[in-house]
C-alpha atoms as a PDB file:
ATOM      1  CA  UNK A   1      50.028  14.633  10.486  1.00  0.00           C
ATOM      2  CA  UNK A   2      49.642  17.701  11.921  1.00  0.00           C
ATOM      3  CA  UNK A   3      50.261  21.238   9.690  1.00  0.00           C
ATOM      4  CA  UNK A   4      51.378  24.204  10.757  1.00  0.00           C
ATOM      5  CA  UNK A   5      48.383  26.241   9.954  1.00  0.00           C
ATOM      6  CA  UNK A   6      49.481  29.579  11.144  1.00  0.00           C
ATOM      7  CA  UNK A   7      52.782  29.764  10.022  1.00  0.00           C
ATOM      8  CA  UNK A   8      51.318  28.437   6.542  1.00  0.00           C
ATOM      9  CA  UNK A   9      49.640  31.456   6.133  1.00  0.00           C
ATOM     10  CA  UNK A  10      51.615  33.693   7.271  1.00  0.00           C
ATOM     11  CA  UNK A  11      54.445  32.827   4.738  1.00  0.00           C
ATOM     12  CA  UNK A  12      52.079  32.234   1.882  1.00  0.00           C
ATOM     13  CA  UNK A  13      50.720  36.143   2.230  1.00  0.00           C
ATOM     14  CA  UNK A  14      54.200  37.097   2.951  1.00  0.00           C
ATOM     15  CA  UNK A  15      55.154  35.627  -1.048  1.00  0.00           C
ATOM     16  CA  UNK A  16      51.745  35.997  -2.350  1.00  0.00           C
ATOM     17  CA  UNK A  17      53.026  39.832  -3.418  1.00  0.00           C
ATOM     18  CA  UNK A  18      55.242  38.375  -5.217  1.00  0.00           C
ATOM     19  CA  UNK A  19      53.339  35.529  -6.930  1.00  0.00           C
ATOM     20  CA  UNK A  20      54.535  36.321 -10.319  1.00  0.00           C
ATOM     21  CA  UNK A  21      57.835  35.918  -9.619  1.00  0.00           C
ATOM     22  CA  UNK A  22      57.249  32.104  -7.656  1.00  0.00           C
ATOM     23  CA  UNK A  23      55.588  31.257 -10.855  1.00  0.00           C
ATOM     24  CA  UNK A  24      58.463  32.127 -13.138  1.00  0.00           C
ATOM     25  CA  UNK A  25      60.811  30.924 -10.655  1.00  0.00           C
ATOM     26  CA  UNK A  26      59.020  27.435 -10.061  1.00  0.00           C
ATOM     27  CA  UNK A  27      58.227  27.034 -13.871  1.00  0.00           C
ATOM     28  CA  UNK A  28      61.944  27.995 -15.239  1.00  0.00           C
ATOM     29  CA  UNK A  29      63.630  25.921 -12.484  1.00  0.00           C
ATOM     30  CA  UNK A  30      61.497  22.710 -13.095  1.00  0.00           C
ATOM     31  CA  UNK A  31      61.817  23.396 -17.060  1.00  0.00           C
ATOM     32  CA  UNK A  32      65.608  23.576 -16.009  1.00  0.00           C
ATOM     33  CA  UNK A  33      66.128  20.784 -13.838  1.00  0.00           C
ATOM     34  CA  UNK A  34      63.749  18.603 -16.275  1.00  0.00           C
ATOM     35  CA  UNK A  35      63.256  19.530 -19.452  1.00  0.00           C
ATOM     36  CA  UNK A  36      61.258  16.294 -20.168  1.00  0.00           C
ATOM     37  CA  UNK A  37      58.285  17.794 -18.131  1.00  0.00           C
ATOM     38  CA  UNK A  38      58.126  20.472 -20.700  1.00  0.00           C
ATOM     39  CA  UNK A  39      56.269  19.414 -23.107  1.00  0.00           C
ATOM     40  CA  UNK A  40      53.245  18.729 -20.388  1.00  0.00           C
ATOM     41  CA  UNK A  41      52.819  22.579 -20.788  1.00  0.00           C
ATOM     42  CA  UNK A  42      51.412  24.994 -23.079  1.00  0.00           C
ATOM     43  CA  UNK A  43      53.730  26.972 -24.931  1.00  0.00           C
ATOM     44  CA  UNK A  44      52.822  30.172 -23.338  1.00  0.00           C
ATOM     45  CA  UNK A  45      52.943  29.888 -19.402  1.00  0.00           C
ATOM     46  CA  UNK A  46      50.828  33.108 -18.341  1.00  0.00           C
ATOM     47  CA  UNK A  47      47.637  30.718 -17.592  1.00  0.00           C
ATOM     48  CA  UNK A  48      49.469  27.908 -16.040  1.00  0.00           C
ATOM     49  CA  UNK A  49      51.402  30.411 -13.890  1.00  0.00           C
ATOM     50  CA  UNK A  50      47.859  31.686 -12.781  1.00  0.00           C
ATOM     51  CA  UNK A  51      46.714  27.857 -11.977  1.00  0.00           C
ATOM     52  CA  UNK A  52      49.601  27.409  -9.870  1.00  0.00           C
ATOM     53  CA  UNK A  53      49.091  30.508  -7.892  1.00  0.00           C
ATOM     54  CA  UNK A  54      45.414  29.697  -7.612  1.00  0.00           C
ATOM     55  CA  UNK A  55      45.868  26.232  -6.581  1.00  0.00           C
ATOM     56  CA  UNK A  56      48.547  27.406  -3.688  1.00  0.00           C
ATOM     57  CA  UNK A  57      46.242  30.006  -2.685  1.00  0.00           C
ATOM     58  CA  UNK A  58      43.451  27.596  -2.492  1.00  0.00           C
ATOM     59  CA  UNK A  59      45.113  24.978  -0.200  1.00  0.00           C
ATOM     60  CA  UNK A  60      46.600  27.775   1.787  1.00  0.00           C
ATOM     61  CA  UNK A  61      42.524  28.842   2.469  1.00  0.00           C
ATOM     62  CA  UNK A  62      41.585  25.547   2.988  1.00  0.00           C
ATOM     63  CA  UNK A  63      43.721  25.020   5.857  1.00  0.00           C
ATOM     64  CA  UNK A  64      41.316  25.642   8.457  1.00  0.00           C
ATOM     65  CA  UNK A  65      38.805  23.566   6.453  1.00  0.00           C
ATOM     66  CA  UNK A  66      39.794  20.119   6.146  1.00  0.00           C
ATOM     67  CA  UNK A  67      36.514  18.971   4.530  1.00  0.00           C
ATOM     68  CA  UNK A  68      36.737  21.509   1.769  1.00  0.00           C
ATOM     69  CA  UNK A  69      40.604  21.008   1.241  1.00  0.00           C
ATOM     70  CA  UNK A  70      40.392  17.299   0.669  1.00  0.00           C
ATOM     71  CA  UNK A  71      38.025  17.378  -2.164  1.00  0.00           C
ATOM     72  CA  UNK A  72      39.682  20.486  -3.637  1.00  0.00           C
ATOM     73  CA  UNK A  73      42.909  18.155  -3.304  1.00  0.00           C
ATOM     74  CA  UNK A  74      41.696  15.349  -4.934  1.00  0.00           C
ATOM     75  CA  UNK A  75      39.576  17.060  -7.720  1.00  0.00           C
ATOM     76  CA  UNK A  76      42.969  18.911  -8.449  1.00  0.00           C
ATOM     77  CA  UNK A  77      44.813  15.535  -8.774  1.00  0.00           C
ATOM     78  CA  UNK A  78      42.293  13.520 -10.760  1.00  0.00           C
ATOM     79  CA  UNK A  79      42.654  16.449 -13.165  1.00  0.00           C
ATOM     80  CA  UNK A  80      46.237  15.868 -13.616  1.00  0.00           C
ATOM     81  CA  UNK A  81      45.506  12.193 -14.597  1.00  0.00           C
ATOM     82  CA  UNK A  82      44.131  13.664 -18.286  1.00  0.00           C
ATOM     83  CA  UNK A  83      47.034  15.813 -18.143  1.00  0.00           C
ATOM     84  CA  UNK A  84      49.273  12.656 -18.190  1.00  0.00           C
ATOM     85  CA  UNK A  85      51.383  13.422 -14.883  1.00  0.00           C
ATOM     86  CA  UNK A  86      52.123  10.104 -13.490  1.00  0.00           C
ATOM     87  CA  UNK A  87      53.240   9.531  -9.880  1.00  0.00           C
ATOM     88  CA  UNK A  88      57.066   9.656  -9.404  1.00  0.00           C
ATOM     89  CA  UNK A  89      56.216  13.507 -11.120  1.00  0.00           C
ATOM     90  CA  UNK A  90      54.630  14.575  -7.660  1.00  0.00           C
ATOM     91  CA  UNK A  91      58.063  14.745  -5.244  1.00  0.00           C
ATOM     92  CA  UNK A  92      59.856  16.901  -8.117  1.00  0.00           C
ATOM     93  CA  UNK A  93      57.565  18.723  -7.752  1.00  0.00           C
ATOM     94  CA  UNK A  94      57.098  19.611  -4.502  1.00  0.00           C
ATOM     95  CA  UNK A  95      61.089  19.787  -4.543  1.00  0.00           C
ATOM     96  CA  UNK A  96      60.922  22.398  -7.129  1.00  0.00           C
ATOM     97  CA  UNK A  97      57.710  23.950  -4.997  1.00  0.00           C
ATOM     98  CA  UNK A  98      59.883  24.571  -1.717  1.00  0.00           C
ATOM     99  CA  UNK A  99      63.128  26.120  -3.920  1.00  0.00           C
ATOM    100  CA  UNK A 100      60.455  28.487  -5.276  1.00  0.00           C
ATOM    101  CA  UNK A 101      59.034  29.562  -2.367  1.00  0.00           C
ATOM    102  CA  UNK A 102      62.419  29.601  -0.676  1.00  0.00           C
ATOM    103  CA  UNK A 103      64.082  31.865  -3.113  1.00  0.00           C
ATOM    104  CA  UNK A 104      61.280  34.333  -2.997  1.00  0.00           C
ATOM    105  CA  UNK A 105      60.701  34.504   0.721  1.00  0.00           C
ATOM    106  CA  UNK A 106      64.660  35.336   0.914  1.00  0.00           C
ATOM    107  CA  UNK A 107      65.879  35.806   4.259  1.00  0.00           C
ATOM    108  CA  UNK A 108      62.522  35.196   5.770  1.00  0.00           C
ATOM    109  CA  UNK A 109      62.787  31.347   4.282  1.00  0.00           C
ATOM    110  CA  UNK A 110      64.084  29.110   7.607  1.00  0.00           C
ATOM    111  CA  UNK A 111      64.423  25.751   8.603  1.00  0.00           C
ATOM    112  CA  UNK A 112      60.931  26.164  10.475  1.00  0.00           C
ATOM    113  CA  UNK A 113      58.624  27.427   7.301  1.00  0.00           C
ATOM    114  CA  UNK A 114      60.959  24.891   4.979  1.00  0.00           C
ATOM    115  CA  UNK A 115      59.778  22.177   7.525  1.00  0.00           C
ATOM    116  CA  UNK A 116      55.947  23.469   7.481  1.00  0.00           C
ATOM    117  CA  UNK A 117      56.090  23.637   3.328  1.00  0.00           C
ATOM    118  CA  UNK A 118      57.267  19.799   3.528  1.00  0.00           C
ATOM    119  CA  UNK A 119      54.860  18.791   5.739  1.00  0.00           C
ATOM    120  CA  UNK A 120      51.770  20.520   4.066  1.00  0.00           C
ATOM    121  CA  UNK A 121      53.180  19.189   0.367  1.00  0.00           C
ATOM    122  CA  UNK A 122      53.492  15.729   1.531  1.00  0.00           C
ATOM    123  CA  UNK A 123      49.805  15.594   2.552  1.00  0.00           C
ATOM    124  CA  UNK A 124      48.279  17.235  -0.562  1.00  0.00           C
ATOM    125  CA  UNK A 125      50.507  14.247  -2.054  1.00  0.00           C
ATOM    126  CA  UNK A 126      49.389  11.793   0.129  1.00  0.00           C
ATOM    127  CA  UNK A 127      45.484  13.553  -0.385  1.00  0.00           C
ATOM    128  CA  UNK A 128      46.059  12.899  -4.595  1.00  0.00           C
ATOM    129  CA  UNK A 129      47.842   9.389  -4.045  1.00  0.00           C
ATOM    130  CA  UNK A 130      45.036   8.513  -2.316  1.00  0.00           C
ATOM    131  CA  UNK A 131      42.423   9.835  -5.248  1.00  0.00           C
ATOM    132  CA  UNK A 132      44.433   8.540  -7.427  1.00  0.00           C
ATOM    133  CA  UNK A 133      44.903   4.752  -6.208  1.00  0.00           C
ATOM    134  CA  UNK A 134      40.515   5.140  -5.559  1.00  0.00           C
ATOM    135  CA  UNK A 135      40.260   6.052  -9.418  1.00  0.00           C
ATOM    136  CA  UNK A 136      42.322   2.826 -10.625  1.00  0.00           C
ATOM    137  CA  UNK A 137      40.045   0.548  -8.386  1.00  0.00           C
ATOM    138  CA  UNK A 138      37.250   1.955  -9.707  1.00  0.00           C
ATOM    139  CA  UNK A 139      38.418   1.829 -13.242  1.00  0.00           C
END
């Protein structure tokens, strides 16, 4: 699969000045939609909100650097493993992911950056599916 590097980074530094509100957004829309996934989180969201920030702002400079992404990728989903996230978590997540970054790119968000944002959350799935299947052999 191919990503659409340029247009990747172009809309991540376009919402990047307005990172806090993607993290409330994707954080009170997930808590929302499933309020099961709640209690995954600590009570007070400023850190996690930071993570998630950090962790789209590392893929998004890791684009050009396939090497470095994977492992970044699959150290980040190993984590979640002690964090007790468990597989079918993943596509709500990138569901909730894209609404975020829809709602706060506003009328910049098209069919073009939603289909970029699919593409580059399905391999960073695909990346941790792949970690995570390597960890249960090895186990």
């Amino acid at each position: 699969m191919s990503l659409n590097v340029e247009l990747l980074e172009s809309s991540f530094k376009l919402v990047a000045p307005n990172a806090e509100a993607l993290a409330d957004h994707f954080y009170g829309r997930l808590f929302r939609l499933h309020p099961e996934l709640r209690s995954m989180f600590p009570e007070a969201l400023d850190e996690q909100k930071k993570k998630l920030i950090a962790s789209l702002a590392m893929v998004v400079g890791s684009l050009r650097n396939p090497d470095t992404l994977v492992a970044a990728v699959r150290a980040l989903g190993l984590r979640h493993i002690d964090y007790g996230v468990k597989r079918e978590q993943y596509p709500v997540v990138g569901e909730n992911l894209l609404a975020s970054l829809e709602a706060v790119a506003g009328d910049a968000w098209n069919d073009e950056l939603a289909a970029a944002w699919t593409d580059a959350y399905n391999a960073i799935q695909s990346i941790i599916f792949d970690a995570l299947d390597d960890a249960k052999q090895a186990a």
